[in-house]
C-alpha atoms as a PDB file:
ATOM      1  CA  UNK A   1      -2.448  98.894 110.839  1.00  0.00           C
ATOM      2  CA  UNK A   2       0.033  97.391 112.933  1.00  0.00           C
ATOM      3  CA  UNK A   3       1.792  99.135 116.042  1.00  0.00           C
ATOM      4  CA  UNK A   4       4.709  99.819 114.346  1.00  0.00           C
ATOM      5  CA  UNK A   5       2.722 101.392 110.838  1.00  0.00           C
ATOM      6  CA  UNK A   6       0.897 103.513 113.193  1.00  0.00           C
ATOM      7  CA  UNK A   7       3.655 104.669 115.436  1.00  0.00           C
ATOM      8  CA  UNK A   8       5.791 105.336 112.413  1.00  0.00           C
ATOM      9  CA  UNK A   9       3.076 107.303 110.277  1.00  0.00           C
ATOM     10  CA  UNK A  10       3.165 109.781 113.788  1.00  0.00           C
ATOM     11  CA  UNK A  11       6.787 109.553 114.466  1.00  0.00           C
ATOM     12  CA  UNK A  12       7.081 112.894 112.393  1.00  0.00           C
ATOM     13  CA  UNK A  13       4.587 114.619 114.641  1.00  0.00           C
ATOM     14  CA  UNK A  14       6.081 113.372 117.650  1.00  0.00           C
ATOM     15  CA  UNK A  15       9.800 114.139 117.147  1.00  0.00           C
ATOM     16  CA  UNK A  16       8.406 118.158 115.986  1.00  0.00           C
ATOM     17  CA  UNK A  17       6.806 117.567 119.596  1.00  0.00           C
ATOM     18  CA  UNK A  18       9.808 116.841 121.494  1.00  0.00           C
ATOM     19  CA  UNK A  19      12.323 119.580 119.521  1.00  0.00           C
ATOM     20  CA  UNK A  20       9.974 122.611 120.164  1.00  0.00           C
ATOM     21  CA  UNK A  21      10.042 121.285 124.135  1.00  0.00           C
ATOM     22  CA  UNK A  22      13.642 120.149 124.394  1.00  0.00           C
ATOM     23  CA  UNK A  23      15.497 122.317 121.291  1.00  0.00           C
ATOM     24  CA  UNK A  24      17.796 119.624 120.899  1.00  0.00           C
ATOM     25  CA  UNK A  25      17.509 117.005 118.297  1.00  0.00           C
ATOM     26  CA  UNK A  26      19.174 113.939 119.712  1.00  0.00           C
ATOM     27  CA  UNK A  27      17.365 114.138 122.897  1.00  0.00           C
ATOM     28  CA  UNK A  28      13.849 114.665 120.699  1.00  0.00           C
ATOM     29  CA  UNK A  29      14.985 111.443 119.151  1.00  0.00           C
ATOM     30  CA  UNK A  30      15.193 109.714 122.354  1.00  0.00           C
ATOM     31  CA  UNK A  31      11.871 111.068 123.407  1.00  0.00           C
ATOM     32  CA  UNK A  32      10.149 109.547 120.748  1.00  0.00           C
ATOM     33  CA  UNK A  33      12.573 106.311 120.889  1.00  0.00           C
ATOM     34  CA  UNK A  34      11.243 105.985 124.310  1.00  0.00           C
ATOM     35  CA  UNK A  35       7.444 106.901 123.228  1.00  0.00           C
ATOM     36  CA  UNK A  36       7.501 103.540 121.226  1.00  0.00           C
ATOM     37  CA  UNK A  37       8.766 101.634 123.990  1.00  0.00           C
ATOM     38  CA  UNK A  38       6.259 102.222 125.990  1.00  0.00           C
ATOM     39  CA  UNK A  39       3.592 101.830 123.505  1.00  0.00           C
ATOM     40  CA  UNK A  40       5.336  98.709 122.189  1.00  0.00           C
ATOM     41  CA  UNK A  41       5.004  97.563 125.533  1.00  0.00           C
ATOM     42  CA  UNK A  42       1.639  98.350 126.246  1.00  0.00           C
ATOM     43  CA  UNK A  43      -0.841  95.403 126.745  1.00  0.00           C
ATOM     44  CA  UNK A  44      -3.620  97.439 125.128  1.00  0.00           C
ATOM     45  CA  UNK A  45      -4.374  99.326 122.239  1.00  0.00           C
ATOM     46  CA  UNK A  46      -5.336 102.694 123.100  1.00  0.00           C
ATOM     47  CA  UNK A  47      -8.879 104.253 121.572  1.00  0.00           C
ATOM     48  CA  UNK A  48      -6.759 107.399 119.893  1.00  0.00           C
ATOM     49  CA  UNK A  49      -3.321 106.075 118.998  1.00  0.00           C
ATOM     50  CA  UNK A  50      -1.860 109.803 118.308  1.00  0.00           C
ATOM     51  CA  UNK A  51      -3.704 111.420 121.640  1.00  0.00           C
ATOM     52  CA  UNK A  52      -1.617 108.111 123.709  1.00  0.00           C
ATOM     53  CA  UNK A  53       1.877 108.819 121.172  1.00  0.00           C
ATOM     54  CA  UNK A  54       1.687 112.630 121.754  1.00  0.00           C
ATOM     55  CA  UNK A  55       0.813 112.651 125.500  1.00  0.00           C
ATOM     56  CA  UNK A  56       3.471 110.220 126.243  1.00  0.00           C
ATOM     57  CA  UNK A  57       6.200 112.226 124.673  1.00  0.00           C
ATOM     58  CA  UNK A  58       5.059 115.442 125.845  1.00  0.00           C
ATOM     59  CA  UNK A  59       5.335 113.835 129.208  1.00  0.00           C
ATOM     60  CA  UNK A  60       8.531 112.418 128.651  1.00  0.00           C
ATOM     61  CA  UNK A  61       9.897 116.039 127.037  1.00  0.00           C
ATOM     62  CA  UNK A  62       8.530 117.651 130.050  1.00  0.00           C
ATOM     63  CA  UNK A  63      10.828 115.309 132.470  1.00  0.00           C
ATOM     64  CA  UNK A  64      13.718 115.612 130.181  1.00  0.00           C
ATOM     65  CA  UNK A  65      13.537 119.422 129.998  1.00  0.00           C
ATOM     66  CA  UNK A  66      13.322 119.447 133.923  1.00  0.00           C
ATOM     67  CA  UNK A  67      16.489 117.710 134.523  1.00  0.00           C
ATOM     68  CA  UNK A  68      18.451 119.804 131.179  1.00  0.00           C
ATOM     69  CA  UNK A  69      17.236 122.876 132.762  1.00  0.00           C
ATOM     70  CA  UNK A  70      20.032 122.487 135.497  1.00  0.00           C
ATOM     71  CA  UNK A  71      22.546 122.418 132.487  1.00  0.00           C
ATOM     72  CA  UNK A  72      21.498 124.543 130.367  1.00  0.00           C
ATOM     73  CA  UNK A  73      22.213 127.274 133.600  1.00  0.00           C
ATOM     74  CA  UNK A  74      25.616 126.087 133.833  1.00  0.00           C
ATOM     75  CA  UNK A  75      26.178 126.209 130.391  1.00  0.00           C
ATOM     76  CA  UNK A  76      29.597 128.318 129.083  1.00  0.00           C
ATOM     77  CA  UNK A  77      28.338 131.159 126.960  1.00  0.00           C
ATOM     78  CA  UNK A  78      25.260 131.805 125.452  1.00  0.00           C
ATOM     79  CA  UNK A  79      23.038 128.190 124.909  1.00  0.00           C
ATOM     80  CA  UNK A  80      21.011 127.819 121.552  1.00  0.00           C
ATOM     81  CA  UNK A  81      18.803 125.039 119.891  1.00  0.00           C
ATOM     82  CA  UNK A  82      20.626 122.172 118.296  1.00  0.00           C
ATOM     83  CA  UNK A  83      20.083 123.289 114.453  1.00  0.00           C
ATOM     84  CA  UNK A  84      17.515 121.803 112.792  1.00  0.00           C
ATOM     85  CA  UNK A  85      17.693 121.696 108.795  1.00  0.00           C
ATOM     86  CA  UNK A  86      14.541 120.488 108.062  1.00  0.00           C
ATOM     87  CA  UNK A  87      11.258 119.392 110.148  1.00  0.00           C
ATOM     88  CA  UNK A  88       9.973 116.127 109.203  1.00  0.00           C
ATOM     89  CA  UNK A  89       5.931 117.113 110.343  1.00  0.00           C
ATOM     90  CA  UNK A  90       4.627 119.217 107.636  1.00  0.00           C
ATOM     91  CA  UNK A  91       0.329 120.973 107.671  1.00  0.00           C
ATOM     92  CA  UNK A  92      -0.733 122.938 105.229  1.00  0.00           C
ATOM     93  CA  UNK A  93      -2.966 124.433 107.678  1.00  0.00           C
ATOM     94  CA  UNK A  94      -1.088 125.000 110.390  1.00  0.00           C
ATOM     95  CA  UNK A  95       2.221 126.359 107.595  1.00  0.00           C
ATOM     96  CA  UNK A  96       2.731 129.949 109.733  1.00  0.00           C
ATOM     97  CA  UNK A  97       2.430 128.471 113.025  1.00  0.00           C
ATOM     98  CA  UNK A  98       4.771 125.307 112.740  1.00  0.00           C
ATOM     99  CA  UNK A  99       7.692 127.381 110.796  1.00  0.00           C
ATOM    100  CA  UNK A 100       7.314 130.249 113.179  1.00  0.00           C
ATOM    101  CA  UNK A 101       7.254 128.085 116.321  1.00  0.00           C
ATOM    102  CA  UNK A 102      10.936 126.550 114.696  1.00  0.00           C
ATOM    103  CA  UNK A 103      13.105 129.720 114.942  1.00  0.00           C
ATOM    104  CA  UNK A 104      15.787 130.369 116.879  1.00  0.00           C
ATOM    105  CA  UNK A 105      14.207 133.619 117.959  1.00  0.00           C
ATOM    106  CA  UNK A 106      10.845 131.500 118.853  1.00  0.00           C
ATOM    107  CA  UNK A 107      13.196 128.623 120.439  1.00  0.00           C
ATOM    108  CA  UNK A 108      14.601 131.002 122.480  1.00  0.00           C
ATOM    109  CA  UNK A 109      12.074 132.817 123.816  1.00  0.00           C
ATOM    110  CA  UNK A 110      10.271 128.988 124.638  1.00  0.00           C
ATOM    111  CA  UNK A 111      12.793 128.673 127.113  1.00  0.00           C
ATOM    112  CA  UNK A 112      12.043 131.745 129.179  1.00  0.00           C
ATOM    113  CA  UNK A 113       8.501 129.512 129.900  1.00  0.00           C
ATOM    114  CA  UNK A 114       8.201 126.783 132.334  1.00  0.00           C
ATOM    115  CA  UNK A 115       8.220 123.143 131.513  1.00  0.00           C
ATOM    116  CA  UNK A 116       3.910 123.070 131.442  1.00  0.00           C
ATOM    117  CA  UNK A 117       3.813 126.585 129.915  1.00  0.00           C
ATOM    118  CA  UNK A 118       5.851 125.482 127.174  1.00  0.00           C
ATOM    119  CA  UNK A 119       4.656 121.869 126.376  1.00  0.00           C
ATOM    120  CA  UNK A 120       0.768 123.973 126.878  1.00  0.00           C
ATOM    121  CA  UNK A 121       2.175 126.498 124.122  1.00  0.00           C
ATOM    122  CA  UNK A 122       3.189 123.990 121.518  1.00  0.00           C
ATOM    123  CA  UNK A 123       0.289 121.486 121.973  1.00  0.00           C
ATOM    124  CA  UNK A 124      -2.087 124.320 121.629  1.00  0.00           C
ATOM    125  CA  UNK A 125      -0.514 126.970 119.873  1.00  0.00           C
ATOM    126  CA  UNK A 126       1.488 125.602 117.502  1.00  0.00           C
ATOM    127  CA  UNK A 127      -0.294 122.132 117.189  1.00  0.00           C
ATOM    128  CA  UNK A 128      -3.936 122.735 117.236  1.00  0.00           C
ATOM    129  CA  UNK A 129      -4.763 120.117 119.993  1.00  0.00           C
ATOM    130  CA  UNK A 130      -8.067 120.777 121.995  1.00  0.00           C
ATOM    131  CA  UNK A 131      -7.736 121.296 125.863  1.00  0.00           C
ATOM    132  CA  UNK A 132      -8.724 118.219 126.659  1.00  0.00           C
ATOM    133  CA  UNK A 133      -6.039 116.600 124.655  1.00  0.00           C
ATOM    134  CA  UNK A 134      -3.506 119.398 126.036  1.00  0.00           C
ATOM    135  CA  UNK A 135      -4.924 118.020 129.990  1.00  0.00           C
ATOM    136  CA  UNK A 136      -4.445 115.103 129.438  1.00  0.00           C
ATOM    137  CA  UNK A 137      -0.520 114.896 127.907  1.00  0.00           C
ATOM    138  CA  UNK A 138       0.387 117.406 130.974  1.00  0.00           C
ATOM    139  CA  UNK A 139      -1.523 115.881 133.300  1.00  0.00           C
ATOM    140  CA  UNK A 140      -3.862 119.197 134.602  1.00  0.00           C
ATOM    141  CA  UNK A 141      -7.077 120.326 134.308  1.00  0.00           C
ATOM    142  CA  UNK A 142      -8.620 122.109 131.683  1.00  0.00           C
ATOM    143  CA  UNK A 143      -8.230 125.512 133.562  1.00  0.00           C
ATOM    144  CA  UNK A 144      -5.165 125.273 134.351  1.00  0.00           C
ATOM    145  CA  UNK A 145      -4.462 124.777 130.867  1.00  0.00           C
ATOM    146  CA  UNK A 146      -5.857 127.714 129.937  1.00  0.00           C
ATOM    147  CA  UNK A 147      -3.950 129.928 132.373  1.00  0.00           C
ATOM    148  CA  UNK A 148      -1.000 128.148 131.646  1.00  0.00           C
ATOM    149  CA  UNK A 149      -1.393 129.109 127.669  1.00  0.00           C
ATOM    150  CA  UNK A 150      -2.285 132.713 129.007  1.00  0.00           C
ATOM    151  CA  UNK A 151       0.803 132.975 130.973  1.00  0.00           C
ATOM    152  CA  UNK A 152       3.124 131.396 127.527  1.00  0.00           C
ATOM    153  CA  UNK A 153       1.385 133.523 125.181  1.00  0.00           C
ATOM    154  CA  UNK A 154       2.129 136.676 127.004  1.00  0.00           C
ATOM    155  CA  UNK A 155       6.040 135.967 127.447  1.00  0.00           C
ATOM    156  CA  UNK A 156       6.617 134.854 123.859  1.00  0.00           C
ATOM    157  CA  UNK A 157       4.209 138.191 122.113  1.00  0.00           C
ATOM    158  CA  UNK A 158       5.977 140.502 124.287  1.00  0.00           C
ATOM    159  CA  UNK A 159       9.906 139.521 123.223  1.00  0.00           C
ATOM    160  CA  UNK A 160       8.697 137.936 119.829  1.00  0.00           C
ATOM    161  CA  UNK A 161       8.763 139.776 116.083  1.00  0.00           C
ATOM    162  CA  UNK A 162       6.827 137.937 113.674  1.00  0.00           C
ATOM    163  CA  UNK A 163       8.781 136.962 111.077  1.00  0.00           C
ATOM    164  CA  UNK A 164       6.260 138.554 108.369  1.00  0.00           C
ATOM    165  CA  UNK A 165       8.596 138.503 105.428  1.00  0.00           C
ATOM    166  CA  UNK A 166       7.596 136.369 102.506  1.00  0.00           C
ATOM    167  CA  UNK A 167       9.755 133.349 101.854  1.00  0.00           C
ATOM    168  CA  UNK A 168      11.459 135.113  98.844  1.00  0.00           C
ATOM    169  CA  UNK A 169      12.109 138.147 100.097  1.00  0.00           C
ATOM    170  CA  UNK A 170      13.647 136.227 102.671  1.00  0.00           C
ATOM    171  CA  UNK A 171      15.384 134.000 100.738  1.00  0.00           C
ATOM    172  CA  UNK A 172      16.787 137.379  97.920  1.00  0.00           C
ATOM    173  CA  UNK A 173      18.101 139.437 101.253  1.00  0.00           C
ATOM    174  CA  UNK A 174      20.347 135.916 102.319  1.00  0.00           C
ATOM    175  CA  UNK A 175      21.312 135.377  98.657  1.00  0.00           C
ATOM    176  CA  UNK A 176      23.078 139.021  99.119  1.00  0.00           C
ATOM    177  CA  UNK A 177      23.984 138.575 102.264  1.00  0.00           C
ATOM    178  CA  UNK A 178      26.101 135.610 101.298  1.00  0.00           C
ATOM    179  CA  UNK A 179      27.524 137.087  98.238  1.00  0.00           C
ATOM    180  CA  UNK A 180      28.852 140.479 100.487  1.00  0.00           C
ATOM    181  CA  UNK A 181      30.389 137.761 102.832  1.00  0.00           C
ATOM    182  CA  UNK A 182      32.044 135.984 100.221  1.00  0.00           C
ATOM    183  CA  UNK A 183      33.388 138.794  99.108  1.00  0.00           C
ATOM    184  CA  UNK A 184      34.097 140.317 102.456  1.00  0.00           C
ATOM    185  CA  UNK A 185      31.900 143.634 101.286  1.00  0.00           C
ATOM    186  CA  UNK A 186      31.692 145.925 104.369  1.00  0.00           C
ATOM    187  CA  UNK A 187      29.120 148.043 102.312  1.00  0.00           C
ATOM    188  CA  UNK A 188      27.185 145.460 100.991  1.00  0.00           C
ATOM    189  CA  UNK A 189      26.967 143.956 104.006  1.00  0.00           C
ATOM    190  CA  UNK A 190      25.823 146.929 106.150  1.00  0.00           C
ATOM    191  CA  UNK A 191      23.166 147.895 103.394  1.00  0.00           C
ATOM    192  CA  UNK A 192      21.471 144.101 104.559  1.00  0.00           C
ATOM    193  CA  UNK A 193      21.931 144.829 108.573  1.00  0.00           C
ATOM    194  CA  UNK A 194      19.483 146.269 110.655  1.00  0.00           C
ATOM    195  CA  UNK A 195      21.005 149.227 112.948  1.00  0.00           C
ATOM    196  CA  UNK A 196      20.979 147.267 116.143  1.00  0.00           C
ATOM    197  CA  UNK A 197      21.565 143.809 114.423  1.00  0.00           C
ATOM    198  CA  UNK A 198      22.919 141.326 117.097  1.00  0.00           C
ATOM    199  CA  UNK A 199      26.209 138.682 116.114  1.00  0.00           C
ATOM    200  CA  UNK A 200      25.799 135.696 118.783  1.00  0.00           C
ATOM    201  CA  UNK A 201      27.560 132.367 118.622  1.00  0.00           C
ATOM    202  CA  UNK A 202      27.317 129.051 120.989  1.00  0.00           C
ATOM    203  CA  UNK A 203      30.618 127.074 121.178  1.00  0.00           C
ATOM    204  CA  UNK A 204      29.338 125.619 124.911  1.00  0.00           C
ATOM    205  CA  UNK A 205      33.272 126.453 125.629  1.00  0.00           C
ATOM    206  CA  UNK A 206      33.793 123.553 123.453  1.00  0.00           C
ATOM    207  CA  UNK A 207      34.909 125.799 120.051  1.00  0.00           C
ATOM    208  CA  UNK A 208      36.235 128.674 119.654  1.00  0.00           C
ATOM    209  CA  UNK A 209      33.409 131.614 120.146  1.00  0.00           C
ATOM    210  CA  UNK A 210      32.762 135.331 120.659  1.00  0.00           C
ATOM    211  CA  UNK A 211      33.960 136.260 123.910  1.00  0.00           C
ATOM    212  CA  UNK A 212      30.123 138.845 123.862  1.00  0.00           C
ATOM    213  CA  UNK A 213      27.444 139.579 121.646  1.00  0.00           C
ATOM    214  CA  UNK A 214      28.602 141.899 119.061  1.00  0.00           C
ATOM    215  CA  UNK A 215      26.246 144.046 118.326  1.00  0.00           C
ATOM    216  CA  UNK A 216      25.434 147.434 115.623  1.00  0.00           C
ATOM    217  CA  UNK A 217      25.632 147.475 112.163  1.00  0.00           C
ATOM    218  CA  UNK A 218      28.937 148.525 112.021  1.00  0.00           C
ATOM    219  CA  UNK A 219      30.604 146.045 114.035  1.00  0.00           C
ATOM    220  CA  UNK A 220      28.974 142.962 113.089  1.00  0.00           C
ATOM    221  CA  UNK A 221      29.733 144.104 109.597  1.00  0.00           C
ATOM    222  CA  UNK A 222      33.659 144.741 109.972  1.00  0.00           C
ATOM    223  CA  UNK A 223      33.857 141.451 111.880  1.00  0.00           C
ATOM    224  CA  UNK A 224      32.072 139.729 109.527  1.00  0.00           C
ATOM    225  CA  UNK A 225      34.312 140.745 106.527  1.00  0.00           C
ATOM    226  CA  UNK A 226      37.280 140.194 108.621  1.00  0.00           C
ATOM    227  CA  UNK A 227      36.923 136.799 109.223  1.00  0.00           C
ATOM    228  CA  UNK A 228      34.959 134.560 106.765  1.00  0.00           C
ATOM    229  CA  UNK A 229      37.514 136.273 104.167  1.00  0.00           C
ATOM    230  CA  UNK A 230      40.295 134.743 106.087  1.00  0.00           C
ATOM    231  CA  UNK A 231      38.298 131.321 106.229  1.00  0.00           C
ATOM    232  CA  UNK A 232      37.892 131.233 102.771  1.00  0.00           C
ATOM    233  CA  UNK A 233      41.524 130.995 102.471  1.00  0.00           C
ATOM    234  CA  UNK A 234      41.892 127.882 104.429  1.00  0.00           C
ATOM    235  CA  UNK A 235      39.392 126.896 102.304  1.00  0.00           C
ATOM    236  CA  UNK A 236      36.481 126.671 104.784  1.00  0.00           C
ATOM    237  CA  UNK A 237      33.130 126.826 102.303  1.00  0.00           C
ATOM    238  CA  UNK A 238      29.550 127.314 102.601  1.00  0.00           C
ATOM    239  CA  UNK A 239      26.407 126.297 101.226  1.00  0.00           C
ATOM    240  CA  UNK A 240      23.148 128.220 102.144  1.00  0.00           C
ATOM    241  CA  UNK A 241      21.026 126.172 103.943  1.00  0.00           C
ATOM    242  CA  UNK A 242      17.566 126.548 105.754  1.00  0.00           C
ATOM    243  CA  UNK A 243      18.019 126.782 109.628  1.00  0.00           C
ATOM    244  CA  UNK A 244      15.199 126.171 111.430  1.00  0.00           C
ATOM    245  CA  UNK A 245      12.822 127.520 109.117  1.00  0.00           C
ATOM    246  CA  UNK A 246      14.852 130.698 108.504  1.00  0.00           C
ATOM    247  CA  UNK A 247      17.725 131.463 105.742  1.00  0.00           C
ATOM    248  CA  UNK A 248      21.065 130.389 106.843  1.00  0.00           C
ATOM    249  CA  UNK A 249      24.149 128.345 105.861  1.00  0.00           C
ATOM    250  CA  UNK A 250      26.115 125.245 106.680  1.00  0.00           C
ATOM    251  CA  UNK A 251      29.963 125.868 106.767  1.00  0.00           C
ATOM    252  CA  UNK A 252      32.229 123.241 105.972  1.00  0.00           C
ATOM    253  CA  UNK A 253      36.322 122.362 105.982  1.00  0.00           C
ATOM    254  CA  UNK A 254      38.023 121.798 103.026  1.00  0.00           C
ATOM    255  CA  UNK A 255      37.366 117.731 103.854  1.00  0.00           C
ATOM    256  CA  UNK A 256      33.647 118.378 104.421  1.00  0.00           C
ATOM    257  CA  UNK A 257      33.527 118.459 108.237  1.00  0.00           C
ATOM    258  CA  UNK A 258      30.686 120.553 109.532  1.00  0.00           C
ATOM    259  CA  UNK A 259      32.127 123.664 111.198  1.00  0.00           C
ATOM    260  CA  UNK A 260      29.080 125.356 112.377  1.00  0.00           C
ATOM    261  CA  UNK A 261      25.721 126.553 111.203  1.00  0.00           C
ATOM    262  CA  UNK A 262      24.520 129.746 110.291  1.00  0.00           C
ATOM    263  CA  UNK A 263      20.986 131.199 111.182  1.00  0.00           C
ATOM    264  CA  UNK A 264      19.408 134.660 109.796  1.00  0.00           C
ATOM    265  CA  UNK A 265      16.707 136.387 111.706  1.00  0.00           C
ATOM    266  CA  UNK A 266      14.872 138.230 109.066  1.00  0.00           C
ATOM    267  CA  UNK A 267      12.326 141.279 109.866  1.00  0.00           C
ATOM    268  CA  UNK A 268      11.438 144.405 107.992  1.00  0.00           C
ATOM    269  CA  UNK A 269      13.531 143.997 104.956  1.00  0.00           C
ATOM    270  CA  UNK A 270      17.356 143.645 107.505  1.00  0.00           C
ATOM    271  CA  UNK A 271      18.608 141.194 109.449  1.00  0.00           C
ATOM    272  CA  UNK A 272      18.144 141.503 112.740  1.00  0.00           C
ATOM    273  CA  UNK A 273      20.187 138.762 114.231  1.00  0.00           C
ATOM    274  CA  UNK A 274      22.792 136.525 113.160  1.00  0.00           C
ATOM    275  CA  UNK A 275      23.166 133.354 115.498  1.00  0.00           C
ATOM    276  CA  UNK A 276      25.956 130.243 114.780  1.00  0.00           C
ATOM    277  CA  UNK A 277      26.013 127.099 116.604  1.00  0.00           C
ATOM    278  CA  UNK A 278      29.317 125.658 116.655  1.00  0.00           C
ATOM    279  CA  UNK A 279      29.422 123.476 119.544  1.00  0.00           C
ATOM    280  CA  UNK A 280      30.635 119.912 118.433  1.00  0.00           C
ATOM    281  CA  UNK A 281      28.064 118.639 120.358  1.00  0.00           C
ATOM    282  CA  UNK A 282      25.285 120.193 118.805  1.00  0.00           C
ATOM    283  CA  UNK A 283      26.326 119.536 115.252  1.00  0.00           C
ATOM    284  CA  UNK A 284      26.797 115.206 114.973  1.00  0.00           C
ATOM    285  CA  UNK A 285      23.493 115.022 113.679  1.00  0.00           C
ATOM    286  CA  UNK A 286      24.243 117.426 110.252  1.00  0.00           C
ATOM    287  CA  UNK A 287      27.066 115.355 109.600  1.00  0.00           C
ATOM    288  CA  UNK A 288      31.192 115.026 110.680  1.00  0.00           C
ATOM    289  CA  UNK A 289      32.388 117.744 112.649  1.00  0.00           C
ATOM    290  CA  UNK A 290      35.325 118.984 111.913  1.00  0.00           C
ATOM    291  CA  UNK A 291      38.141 120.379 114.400  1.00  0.00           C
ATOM    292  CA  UNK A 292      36.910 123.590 115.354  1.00  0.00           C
ATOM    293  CA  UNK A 293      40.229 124.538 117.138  1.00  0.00           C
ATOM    294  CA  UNK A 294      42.027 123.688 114.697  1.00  0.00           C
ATOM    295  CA  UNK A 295      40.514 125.702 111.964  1.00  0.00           C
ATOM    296  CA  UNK A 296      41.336 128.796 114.548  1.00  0.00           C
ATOM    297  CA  UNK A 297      44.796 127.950 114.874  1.00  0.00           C
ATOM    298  CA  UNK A 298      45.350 128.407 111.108  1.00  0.00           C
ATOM    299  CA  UNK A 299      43.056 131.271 110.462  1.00  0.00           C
ATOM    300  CA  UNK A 300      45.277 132.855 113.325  1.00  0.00           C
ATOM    301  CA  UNK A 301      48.158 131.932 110.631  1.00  0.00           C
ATOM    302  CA  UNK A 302      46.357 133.734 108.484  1.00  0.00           C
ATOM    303  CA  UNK A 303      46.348 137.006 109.496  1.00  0.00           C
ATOM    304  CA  UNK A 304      50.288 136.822 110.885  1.00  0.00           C
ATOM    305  CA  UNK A 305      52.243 138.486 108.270  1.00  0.00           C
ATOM    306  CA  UNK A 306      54.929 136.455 106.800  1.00  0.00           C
ATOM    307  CA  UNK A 307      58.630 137.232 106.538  1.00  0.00           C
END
């Protein structure tokens, strides 16, 4: 094959690389944009074409994530992964791992690790590579390796619920979920919530967000019925949507413009977590954004009583 059928017959592997490093799609997309300009410009072919693809852009993630890190701590509010919708690199034998690894919950925790004990992690963990493949992408040895993937594993099992759920269960509990929003049920909606079920959502102080985490069953529910009633009115819509591998929903203004994204943590039969992304930055790649602040000004319209 040519250089540019094999790099594009990896390019899904790469980019599902770079997101579970970085958490942000546009700057996976340059990682692997700058993966095949260095292999474009290399004078030799290498032995292993996907061992030279996926070492590069682990070691161009790892860089990248170095330099966001400084950011992402002066970031306004709480920071979450750009939302992915779908991942384009798809194993049947590796099915649990890769979806797991994909969650906001998993996403999160990733960035409690270090830049090596997270690149380890995924190569290993979530990828399958062998330690010598892993040593060679992060540049270490072997050993270190393995201590780094010691270190990982221990942050993300001790902060991590498996999300052990089958995909239709999953899928029936969101179906309610959405029809108790739509309908701004308070009951319905607490039957679905787990007792300390968290409401979190990232506007980067770019959109209009929750001053704090709202979190108990109670709250999130009232909240919850308060508002998206009110956006229905200004005819904001909804479509349910998978969220990085979890239920969740893509919500729209009445010309179409992506207002945020919607993510359900599912464990145990409740929800456990609710997270929304609607930082305009984070949302280009799902389609047009729409005008966050404006949508607030009118749902504030809303609720104003008239005369």
């Amino acid at each position: 094959m040519s250089k540019v059928e094999d790099f594009e017959k990896l390019r899904p592997l790469l980019f599902s690389i770079a997101y579970r490093i970085l958490g942000s799609v546009g700057e996976a997309e340059d990682a692997v944009q700058e993966t095949w300009l260095r292999f474009d410009g290399s004078a030799t072919r290498p032995s292993s074409t996907k061992a030279f693809l996926s070492a590069a852009v682990t070691r161009i993630s790892i860089d990248v994530l170095r330099s966001a890190r400084v950011r992402r701590e002066e970031y306004v509010g709480p920071w979450f992964p750009e939302p992915l919708l779908s991942d384009p690199y798809q194993d049947p034998a590796r099915s649990v791992e890769l979806a797991d690894s994909v969650s906001m919950a998993a996403l999160l925790l990733l960035e409690r690790l270090s830049p090596l004990e997270r690149a380890v992690f995924v190569l290993r963990q979530v990828f399958g590579f062998g330690f010598d493949e892993v040593a060679t992408a992060v540049g270490r040895s072997e050993a270190a390796c393995r201590q780094l993937l010691v270190r990982a594993r221990r942050h993300m099992e001790a902060g991590r619920p498996r999300f052990e759920a089958a995909r239709k269960e999953r899928e029936e509990l969101a179906s309610r979920f959405f029809d108790a929003l739509r309908e701004g049920d308070v009951a319905g909606l607490q039957e679905l919530l787990a007792a300390d079920v968290s409401m979190v959502g990232d506007g980067g102080g770019k959109a209009p967000q929750l001053a704090r985490a709202v979190i108990g069953v109670e709250r999130v529910a009232r909240l919850l019925s308060f508002v998206f009633p009110r956006l229905a009115r200004i005819d904001v819509t909804f479509e349910p949507h998978e969220v990085n591998g979890q239920p969740g929903a893509i919500f729209r203004d009445r010309d179409g413009n992506v207002l945020h994204t919607l993510a359900l943590d599912v464990f145990d039969g409740q929800i456990q977590a609710i997270r929304s992304v609607i930082n305009p930055d984070k949302l280009g790649h799902v389609g047009p954004v729409a005008d966050a602040w404006a949508i607030h000004r009118e749902v504030i319209q809303v609720r104003r009583p008239t005369g």
